[in-house]
PDB file of N, CA and C in Angstrom:
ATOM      1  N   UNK A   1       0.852  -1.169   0.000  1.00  0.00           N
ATOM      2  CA  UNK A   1       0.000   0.000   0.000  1.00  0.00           C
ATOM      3  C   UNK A   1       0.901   1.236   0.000  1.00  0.00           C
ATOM      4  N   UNK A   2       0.807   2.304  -1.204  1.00  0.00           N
ATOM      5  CA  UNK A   2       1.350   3.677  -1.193  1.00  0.00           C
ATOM      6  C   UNK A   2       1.122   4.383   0.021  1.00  0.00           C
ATOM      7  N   UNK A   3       2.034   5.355   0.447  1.00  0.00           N
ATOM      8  CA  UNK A   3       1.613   6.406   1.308  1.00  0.00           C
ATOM      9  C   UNK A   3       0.906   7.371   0.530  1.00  0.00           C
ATOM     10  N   UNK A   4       0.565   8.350   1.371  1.00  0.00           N
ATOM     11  CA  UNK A   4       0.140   9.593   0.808  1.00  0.00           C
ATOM     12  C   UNK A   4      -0.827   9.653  -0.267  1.00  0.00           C
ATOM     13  N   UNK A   5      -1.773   8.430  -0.454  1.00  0.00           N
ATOM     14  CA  UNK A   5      -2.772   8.585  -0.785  1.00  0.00           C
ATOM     15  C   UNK A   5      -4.413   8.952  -0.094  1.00  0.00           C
ATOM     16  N   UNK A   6      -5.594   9.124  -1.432  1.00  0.00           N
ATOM     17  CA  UNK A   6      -6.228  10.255  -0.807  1.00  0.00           C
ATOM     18  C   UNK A   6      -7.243   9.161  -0.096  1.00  0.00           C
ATOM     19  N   UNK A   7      -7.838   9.279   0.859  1.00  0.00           N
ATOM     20  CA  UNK A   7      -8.902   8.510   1.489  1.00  0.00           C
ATOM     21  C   UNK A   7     -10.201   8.277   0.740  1.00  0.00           C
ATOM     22  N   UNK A   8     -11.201   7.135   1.192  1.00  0.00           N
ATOM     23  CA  UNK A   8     -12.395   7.137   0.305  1.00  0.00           C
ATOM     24  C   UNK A   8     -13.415   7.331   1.228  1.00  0.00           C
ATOM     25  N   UNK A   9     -14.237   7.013   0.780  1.00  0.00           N
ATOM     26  CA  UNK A   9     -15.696   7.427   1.574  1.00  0.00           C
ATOM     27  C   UNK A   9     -15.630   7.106   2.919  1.00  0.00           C
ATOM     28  N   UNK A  10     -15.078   6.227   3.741  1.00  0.00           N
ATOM     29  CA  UNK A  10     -14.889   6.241   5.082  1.00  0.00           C
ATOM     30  C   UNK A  10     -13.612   7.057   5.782  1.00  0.00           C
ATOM     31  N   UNK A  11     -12.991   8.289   4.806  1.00  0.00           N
ATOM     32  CA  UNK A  11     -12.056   9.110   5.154  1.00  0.00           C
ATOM     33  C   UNK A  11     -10.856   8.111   5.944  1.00  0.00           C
ATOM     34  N   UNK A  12     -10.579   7.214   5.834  1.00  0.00           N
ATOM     35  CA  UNK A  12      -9.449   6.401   6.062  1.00  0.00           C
ATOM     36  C   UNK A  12      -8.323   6.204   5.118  1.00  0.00           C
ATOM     37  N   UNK A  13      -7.299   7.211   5.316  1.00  0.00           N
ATOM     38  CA  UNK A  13      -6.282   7.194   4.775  1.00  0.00           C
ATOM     39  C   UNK A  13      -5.203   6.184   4.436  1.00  0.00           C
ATOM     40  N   UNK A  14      -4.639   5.693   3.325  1.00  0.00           N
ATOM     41  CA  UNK A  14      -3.226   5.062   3.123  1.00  0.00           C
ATOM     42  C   UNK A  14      -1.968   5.118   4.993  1.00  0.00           C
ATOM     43  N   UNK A  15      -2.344   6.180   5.018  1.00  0.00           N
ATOM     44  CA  UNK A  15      -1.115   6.417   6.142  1.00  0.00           C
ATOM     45  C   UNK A  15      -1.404   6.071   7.193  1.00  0.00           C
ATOM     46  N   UNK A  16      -2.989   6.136   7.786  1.00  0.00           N
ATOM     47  CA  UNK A  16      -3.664   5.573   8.737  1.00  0.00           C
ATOM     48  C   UNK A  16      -3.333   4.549   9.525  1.00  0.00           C
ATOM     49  N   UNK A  17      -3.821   3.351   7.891  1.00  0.00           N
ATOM     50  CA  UNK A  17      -3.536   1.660   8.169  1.00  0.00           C
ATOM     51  C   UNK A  17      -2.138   1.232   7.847  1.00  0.00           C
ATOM     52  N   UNK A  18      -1.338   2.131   7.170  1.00  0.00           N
ATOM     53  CA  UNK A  18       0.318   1.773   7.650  1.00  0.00           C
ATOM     54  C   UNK A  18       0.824   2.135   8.905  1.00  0.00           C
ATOM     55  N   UNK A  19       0.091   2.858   9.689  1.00  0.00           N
ATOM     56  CA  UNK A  19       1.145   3.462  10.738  1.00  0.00           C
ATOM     57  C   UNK A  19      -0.039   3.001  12.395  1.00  0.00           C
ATOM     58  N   UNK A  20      -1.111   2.203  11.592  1.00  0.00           N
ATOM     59  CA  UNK A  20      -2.120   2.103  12.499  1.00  0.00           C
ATOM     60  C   UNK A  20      -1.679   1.205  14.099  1.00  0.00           C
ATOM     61  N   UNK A  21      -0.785   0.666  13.292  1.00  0.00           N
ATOM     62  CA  UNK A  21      -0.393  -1.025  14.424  1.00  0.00           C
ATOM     63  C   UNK A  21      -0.821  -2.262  14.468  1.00  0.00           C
ATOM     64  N   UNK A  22      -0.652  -3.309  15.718  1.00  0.00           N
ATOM     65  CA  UNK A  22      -1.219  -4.121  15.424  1.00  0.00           C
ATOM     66  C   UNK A  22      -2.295  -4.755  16.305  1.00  0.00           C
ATOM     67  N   UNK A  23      -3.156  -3.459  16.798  1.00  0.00           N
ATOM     68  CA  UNK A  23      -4.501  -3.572  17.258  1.00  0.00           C
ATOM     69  C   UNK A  23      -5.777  -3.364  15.958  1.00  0.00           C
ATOM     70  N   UNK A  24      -4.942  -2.650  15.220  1.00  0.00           N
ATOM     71  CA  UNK A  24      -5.865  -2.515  13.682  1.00  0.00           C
ATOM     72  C   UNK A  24      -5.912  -3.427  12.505  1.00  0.00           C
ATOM     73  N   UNK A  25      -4.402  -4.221  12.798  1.00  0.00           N
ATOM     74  CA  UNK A  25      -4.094  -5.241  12.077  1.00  0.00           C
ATOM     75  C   UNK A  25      -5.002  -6.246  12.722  1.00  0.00           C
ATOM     76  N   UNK A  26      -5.283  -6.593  13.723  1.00  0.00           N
ATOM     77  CA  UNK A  26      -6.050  -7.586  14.637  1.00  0.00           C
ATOM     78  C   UNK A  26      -7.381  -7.845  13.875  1.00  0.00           C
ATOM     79  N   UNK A  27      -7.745  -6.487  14.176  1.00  0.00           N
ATOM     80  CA  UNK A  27      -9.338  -6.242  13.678  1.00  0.00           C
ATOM     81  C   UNK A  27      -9.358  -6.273  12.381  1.00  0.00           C
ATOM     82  N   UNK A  28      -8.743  -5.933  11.472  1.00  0.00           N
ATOM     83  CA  UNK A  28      -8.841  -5.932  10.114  1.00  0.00           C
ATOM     84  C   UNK A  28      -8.992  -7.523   9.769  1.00  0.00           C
ATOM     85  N   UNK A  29      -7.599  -8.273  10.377  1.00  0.00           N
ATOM     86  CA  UNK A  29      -7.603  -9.734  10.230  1.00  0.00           C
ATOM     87  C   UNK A  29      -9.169 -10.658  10.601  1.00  0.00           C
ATOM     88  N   UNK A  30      -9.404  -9.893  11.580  1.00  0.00           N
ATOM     89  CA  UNK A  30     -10.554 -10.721  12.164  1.00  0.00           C
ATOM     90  C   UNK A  30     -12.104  -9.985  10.946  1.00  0.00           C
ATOM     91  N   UNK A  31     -12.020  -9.044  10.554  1.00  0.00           N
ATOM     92  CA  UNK A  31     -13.295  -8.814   9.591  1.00  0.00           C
ATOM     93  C   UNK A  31     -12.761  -9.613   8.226  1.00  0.00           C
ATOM     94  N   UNK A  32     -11.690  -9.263   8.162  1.00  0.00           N
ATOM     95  CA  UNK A  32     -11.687 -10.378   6.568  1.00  0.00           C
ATOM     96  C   UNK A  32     -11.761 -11.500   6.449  1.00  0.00           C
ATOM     97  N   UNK A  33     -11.516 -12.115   7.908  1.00  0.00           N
ATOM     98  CA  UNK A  33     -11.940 -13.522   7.527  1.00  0.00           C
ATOM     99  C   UNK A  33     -13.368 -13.668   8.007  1.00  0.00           C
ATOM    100  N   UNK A  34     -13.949 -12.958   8.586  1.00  0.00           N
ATOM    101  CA  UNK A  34     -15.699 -12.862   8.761  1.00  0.00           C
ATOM    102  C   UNK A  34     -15.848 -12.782   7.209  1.00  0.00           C
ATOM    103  N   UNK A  35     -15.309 -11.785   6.637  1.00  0.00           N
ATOM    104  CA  UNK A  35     -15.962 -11.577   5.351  1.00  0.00           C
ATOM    105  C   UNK A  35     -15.520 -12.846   4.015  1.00  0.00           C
ATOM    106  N   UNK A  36     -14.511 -13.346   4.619  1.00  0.00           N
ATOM    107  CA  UNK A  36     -14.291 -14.844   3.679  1.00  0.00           C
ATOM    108  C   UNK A  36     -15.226 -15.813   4.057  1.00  0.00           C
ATOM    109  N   UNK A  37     -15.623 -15.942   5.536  1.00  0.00           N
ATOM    110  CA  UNK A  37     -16.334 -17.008   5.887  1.00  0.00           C
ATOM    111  C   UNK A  37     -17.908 -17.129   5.257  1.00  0.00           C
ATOM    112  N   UNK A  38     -18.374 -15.494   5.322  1.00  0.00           N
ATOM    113  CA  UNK A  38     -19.819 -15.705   5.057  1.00  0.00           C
ATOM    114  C   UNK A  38     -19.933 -14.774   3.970  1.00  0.00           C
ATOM    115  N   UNK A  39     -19.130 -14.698   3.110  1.00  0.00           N
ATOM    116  CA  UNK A  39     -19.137 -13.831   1.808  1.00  0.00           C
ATOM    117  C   UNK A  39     -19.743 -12.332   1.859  1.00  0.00           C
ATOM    118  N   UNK A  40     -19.714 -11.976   2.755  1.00  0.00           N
ATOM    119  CA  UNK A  40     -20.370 -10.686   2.499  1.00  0.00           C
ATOM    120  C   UNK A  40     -19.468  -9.560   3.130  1.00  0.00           C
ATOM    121  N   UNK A  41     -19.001  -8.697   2.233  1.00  0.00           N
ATOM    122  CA  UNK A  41     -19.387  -7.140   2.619  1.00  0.00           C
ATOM    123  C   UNK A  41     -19.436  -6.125   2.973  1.00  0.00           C
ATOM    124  N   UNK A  42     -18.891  -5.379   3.642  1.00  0.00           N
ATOM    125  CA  UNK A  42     -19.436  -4.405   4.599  1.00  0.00           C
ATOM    126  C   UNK A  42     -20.342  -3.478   3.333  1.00  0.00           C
ATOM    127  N   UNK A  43     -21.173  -2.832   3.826  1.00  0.00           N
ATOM    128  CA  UNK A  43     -22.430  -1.924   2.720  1.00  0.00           C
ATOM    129  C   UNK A  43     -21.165  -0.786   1.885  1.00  0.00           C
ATOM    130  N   UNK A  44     -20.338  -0.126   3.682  1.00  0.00           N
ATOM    131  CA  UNK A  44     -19.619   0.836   3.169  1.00  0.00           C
ATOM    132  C   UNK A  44     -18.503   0.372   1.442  1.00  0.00           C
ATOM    133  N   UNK A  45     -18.082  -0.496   1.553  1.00  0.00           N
ATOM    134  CA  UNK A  45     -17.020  -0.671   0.851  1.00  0.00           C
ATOM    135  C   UNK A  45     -17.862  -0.663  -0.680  1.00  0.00           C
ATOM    136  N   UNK A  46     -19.170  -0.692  -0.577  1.00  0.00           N
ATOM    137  CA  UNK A  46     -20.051  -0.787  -2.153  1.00  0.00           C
ATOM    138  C   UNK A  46     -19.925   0.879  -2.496  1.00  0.00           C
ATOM    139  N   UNK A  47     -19.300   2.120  -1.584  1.00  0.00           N
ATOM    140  CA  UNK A  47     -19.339   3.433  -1.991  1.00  0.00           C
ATOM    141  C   UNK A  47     -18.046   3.647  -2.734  1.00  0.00           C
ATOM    142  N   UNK A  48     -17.656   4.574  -3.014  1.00  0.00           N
ATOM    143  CA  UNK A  48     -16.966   5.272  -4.023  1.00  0.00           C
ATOM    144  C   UNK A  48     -17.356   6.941  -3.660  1.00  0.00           C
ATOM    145  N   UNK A  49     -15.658   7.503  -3.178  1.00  0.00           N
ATOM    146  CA  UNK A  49     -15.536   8.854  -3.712  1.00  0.00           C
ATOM    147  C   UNK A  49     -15.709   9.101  -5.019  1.00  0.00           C
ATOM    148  N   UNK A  50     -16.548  10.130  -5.767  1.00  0.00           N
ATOM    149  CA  UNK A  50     -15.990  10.308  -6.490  1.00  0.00           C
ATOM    150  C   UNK A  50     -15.425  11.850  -7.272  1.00  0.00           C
ATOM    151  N   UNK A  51     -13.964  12.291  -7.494  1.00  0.00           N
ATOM    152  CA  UNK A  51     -13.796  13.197  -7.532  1.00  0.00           C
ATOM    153  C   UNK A  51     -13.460  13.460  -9.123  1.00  0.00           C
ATOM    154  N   UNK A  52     -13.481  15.023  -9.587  1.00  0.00           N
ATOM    155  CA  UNK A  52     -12.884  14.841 -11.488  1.00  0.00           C
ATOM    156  C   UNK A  52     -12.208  15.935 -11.331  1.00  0.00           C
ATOM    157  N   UNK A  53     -10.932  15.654 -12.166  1.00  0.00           N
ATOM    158  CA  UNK A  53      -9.486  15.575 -12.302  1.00  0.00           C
ATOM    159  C   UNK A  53      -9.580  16.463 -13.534  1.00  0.00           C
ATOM    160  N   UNK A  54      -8.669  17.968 -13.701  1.00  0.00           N
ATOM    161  CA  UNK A  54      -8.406  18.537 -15.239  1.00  0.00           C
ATOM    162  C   UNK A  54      -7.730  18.106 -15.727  1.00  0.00           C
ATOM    163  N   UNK A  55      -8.262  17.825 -17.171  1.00  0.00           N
ATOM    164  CA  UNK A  55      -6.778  16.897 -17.683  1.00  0.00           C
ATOM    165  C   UNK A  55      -6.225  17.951 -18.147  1.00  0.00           C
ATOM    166  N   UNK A  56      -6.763  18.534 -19.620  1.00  0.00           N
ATOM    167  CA  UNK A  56      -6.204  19.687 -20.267  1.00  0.00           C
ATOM    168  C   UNK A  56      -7.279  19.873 -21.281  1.00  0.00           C
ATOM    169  N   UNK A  57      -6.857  21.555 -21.717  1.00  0.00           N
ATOM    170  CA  UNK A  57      -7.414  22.163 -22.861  1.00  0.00           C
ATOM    171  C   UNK A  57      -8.493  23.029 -22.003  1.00  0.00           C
ATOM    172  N   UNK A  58      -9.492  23.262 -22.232  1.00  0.00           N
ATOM    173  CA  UNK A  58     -10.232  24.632 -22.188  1.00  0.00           C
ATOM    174  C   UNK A  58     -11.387  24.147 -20.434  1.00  0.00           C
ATOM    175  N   UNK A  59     -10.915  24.714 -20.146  1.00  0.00           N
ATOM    176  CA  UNK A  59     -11.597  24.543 -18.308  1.00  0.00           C
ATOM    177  C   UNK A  59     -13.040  24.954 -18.109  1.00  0.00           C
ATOM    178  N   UNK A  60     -13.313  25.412 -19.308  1.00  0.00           N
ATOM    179  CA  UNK A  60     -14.825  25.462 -19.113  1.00  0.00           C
ATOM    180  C   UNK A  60     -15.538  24.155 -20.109  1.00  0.00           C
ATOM    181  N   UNK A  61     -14.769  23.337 -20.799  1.00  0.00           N
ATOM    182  CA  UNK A  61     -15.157  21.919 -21.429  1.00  0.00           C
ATOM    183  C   UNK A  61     -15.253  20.917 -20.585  1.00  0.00           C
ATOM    184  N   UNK A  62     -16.781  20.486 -20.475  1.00  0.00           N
ATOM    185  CA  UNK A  62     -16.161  19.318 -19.728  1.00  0.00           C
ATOM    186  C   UNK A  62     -15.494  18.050 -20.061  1.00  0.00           C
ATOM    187  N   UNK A  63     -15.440  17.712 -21.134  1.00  0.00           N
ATOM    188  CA  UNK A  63     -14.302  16.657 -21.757  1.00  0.00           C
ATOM    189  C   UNK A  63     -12.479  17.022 -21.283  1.00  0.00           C
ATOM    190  N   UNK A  64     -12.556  18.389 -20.616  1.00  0.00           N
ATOM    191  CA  UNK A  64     -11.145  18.311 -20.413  1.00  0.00           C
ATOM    192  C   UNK A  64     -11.176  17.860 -18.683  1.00  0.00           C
ATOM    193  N   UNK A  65     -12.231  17.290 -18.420  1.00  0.00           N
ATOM    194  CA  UNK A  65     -11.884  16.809 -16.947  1.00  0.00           C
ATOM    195  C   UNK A  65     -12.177  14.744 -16.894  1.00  0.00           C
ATOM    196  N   UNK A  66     -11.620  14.296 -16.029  1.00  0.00           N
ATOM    197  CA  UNK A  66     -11.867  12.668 -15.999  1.00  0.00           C
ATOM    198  C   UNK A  66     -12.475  12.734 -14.406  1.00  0.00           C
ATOM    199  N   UNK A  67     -13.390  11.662 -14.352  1.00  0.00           N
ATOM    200  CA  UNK A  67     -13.500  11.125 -13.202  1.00  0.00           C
ATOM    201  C   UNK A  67     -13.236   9.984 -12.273  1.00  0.00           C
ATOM    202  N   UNK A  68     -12.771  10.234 -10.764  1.00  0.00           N
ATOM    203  CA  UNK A  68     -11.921   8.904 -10.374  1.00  0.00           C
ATOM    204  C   UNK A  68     -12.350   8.278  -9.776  1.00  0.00           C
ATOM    205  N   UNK A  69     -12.589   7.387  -8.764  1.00  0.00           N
ATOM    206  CA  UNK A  69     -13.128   6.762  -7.866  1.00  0.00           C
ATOM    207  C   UNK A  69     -12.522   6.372  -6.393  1.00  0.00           C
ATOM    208  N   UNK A  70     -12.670   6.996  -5.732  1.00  0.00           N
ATOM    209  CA  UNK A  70     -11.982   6.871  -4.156  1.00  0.00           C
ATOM    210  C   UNK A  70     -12.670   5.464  -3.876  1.00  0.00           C
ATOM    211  N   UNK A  71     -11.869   4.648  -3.417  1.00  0.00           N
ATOM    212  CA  UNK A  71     -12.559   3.487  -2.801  1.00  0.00           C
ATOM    213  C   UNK A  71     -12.102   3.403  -1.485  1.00  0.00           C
ATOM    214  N   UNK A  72     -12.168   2.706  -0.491  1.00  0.00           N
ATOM    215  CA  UNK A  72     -12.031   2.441   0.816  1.00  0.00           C
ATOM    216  C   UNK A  72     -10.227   1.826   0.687  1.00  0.00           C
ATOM    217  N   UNK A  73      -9.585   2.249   1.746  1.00  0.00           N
ATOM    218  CA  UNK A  73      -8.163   1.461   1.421  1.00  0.00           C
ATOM    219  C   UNK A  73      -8.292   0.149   2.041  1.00  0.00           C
ATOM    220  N   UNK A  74      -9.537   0.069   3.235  1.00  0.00           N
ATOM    221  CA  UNK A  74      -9.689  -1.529   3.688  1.00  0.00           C
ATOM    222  C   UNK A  74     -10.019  -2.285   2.909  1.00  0.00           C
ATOM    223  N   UNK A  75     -11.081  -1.765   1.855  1.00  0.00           N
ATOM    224  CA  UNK A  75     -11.799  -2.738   0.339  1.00  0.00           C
ATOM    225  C   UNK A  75     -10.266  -3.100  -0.243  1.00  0.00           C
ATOM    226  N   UNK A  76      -9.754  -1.861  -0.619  1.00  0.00           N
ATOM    227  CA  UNK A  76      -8.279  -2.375  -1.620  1.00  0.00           C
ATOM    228  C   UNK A  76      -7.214  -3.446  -1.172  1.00  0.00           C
ATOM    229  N   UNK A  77      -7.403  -2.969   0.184  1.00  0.00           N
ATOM    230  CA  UNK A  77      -6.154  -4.009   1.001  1.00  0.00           C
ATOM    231  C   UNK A  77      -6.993  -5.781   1.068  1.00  0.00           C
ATOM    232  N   UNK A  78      -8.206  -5.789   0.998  1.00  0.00           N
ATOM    233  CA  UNK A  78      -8.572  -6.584   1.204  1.00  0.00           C
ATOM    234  C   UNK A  78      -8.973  -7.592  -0.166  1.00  0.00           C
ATOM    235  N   UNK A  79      -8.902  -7.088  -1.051  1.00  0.00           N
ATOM    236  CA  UNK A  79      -9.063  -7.539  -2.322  1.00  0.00           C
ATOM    237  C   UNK A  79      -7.721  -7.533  -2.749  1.00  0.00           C
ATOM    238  N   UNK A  80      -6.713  -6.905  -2.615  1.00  0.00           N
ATOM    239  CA  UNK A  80      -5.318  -7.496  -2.609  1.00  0.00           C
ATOM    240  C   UNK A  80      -4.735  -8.583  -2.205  1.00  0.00           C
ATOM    241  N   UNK A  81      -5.373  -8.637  -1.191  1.00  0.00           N
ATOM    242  CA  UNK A  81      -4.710 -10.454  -0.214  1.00  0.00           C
ATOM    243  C   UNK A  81      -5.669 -10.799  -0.971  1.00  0.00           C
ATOM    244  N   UNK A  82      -7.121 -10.892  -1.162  1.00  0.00           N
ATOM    245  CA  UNK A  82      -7.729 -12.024  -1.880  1.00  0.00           C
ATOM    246  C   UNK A  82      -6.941 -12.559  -2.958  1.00  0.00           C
ATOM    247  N   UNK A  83      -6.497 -11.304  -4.133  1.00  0.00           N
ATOM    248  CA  UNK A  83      -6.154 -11.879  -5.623  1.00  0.00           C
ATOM    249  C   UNK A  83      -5.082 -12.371  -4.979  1.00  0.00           C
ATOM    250  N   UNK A  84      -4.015 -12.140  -3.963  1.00  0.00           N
ATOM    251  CA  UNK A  84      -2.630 -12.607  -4.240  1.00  0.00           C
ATOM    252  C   UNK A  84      -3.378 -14.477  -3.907  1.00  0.00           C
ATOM    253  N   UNK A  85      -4.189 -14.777  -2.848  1.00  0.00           N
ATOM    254  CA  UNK A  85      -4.274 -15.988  -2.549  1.00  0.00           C
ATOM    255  C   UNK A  85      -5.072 -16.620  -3.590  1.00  0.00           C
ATOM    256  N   UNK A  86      -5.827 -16.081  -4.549  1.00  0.00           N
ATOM    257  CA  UNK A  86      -6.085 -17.204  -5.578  1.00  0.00           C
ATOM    258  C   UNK A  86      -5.476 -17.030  -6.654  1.00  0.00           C
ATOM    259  N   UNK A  87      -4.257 -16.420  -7.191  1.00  0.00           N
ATOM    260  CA  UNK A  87      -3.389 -16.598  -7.713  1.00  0.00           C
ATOM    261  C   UNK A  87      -2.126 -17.739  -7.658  1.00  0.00           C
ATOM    262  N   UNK A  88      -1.916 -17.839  -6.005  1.00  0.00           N
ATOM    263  CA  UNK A  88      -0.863 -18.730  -5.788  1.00  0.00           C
ATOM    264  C   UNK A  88      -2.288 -19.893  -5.824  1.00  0.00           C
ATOM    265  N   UNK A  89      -3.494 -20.251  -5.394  1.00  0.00           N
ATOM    266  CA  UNK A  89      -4.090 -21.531  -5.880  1.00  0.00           C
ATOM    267  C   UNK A  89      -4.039 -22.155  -7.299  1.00  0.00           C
ATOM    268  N   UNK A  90      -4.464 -20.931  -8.288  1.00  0.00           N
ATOM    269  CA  UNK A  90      -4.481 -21.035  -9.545  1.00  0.00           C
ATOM    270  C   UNK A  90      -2.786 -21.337 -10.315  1.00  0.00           C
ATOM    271  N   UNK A  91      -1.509 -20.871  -9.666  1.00  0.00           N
ATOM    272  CA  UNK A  91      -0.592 -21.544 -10.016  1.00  0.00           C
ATOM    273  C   UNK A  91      -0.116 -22.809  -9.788  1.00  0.00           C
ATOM    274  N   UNK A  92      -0.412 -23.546  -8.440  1.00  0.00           N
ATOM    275  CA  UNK A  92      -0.144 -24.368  -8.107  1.00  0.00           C
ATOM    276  C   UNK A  92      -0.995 -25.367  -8.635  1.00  0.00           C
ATOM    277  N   UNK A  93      -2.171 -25.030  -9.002  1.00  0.00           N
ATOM    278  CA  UNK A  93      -3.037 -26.164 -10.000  1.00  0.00           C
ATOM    279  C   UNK A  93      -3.209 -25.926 -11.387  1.00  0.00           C
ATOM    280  N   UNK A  94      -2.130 -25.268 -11.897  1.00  0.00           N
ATOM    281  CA  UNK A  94      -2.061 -24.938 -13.416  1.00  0.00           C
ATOM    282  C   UNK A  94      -1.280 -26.337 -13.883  1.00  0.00           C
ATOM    283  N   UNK A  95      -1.845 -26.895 -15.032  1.00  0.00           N
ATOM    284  CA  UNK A  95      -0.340 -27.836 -15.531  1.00  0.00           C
ATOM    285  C   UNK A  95       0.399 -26.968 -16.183  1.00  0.00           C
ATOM    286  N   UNK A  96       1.614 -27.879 -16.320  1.00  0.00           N
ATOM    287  CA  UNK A  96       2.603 -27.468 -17.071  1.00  0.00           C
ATOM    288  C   UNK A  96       2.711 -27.069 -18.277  1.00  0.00           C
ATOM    289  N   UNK A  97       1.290 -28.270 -19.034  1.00  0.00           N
ATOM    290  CA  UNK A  97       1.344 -27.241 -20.811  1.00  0.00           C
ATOM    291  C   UNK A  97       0.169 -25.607 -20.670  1.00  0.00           C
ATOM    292  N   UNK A  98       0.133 -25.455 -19.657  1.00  0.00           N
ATOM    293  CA  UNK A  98      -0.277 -23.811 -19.786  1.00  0.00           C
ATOM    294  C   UNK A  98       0.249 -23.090 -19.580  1.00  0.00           C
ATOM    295  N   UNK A  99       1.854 -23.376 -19.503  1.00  0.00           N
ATOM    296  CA  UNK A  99       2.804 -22.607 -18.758  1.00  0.00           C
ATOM    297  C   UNK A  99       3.321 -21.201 -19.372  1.00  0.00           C
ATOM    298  N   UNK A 100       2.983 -20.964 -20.742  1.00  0.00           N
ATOM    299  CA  UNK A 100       3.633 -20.155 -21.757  1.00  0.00           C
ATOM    300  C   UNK A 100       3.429 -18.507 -21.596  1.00  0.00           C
ATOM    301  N   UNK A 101       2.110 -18.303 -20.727  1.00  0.00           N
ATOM    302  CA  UNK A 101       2.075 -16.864 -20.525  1.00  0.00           C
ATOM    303  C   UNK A 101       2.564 -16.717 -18.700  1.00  0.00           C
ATOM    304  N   UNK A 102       2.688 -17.576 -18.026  1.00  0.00           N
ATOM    305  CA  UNK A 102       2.513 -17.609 -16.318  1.00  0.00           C
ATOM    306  C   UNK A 102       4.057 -17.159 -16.088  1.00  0.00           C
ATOM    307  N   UNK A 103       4.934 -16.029 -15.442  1.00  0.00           N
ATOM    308  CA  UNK A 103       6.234 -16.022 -14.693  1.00  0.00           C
ATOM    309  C   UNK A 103       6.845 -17.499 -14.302  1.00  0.00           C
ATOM    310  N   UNK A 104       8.264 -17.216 -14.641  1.00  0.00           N
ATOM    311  CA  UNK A 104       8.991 -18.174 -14.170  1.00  0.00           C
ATOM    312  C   UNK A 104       9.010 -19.384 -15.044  1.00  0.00           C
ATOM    313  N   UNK A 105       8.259 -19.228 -16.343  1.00  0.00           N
ATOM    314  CA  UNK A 105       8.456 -20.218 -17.145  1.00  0.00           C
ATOM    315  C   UNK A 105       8.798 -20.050 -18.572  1.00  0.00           C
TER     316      UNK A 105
END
């Protein structure tokens, strides 16, 4: 997880949950695996900041602006450990003749 990124709808910052400890690590551990066990959720993590960005050219166009999406850094952190763990499932039960696009082969 980057520092100095911007918070999402539950105003919980990047710097927060790096510098939080490991009474936050506790609790975090203990909701994600609530949320592995019974698949669901929290409501919050279905929100999205959303803020728009100038890209360039004339500031009264709105085609010269994009829009981004703040998400929760607990949603991100938590969908990070998900993909990394069904990635290492999905390698370890790949055969060998699919090997041609996968690292390390």
């Amino acid at each position: 997880m980057r520092k100095n990124k911007s918070p999402g709808p539950d105003d919980i910052s990047s710097d927060v949950l790096l510098i939080a400890g490991e009474p936050a690590l506790d609790y975090l551990t203990k909701c994600f695996n609530e949320i592995l066990k019974t698949g669901k959720i929290p409501t919050s993590w279905e929100e999205a900041k959303i803020i728009v960005i100038y890209k360039k050219g004339d500031a009264g166009d709105k085609k010269s602006y994009r829009p981004i999406s703040l998400l929760s850094h607990s949603y991100k952190l938590f969908i990070r450990l998900l993909q990394t763990r069904m990635e290492r499932i999905l390698v370890e039960n790949q055969p060998r003749e699919q090997a041609g696009f996968r690292k390390g082969y």
